[in-house]
Protein backbone atom coordinates (compact mmCIF):
# COMPACT_ATOMS: atom_id res chain seq x y z
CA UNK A 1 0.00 0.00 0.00
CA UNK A 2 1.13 3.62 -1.14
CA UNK A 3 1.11 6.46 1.77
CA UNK A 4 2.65 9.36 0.87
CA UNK A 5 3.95 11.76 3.44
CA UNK A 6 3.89 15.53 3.44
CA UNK A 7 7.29 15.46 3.94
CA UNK A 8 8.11 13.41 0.68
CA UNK A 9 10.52 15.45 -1.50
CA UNK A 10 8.79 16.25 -4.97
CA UNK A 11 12.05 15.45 -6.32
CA UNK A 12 11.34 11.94 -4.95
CA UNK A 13 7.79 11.68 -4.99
CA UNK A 14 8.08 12.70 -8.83
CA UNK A 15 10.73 9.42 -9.35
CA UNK A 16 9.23 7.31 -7.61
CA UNK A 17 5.34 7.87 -8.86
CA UNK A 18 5.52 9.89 -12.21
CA UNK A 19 1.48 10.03 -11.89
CA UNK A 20 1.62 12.27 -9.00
CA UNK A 21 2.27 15.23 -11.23
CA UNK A 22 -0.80 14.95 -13.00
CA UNK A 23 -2.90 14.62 -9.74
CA UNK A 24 -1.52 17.36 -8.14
CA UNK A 25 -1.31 19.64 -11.55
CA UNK A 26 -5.02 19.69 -11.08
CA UNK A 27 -5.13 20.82 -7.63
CA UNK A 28 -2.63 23.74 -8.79
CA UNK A 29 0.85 22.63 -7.63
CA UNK A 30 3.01 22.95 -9.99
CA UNK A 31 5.78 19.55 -9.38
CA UNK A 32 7.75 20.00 -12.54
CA UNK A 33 9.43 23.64 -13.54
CA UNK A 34 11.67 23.78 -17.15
CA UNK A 35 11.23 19.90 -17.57
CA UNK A 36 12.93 19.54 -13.75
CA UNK A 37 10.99 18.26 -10.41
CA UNK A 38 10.30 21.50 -8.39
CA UNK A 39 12.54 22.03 -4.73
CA UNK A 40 10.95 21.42 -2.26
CA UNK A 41 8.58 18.70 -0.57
CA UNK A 42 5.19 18.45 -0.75
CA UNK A 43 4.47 20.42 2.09
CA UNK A 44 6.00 23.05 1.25
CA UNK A 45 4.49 23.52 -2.44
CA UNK A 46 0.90 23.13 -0.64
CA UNK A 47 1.13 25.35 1.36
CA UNK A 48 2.29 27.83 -1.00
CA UNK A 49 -0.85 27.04 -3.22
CA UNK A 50 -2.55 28.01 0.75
CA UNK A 51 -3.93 24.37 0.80
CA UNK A 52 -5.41 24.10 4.30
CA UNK A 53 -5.19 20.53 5.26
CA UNK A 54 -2.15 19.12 3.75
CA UNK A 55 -2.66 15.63 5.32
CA UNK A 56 -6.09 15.24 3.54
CA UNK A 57 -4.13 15.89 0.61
CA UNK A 58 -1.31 13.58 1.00
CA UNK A 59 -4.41 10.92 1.94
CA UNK A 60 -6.10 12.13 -1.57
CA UNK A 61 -2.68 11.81 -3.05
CA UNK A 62 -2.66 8.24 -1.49
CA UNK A 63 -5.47 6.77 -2.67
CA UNK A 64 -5.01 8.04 -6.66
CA UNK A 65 -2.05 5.99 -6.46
CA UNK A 66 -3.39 2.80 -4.67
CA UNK A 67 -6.39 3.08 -7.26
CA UNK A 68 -4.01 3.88 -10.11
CA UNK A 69 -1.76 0.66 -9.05
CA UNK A 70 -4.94 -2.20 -8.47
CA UNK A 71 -6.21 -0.83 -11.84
CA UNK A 72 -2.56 -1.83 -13.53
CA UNK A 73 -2.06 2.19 -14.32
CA UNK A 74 0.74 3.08 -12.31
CA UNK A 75 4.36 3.43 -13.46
CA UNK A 76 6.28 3.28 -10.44
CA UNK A 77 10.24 3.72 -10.22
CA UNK A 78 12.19 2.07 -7.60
């Protein structure tokens, strides 16, 4: 099972689960910047979107990824 933390580095979280950036592209946060992953973890590029409850997002987060990965649509990097 996928949990991502708030803490995650987008750097990493972008690696690791490519399909993040599309999830979180629709919520406004920006993850890639000149074809790069953005500085910063997640966290941190919530709250500058002023995303109130940043857990509730990582849960969101989460689950798209748990779905995305029982449905056989995840690409996931080690």
């Amino acid at each position: 099972m996928i949990e991502i933390d708030p803490k995650i580095a987008i750097e990493d979280l972008v690696e690791k689960y490519p399909a993040a950036v599309k999830f979180l592209s629709k919520r406004g946060i920006v993850c890639i910047v000149c074809g790069e992953p953005a500085w910063g973890t997640l966290e941190e590029m919530a709250r500058e979107k002023n995303v109130e409850d940043i857990e509730e997002l990582a849960a969101e987060l989460s689950e798209f990824l748990n779905e995305a990965q029982q449905k056989g649509e995840l690409e996931r990097r080690l």
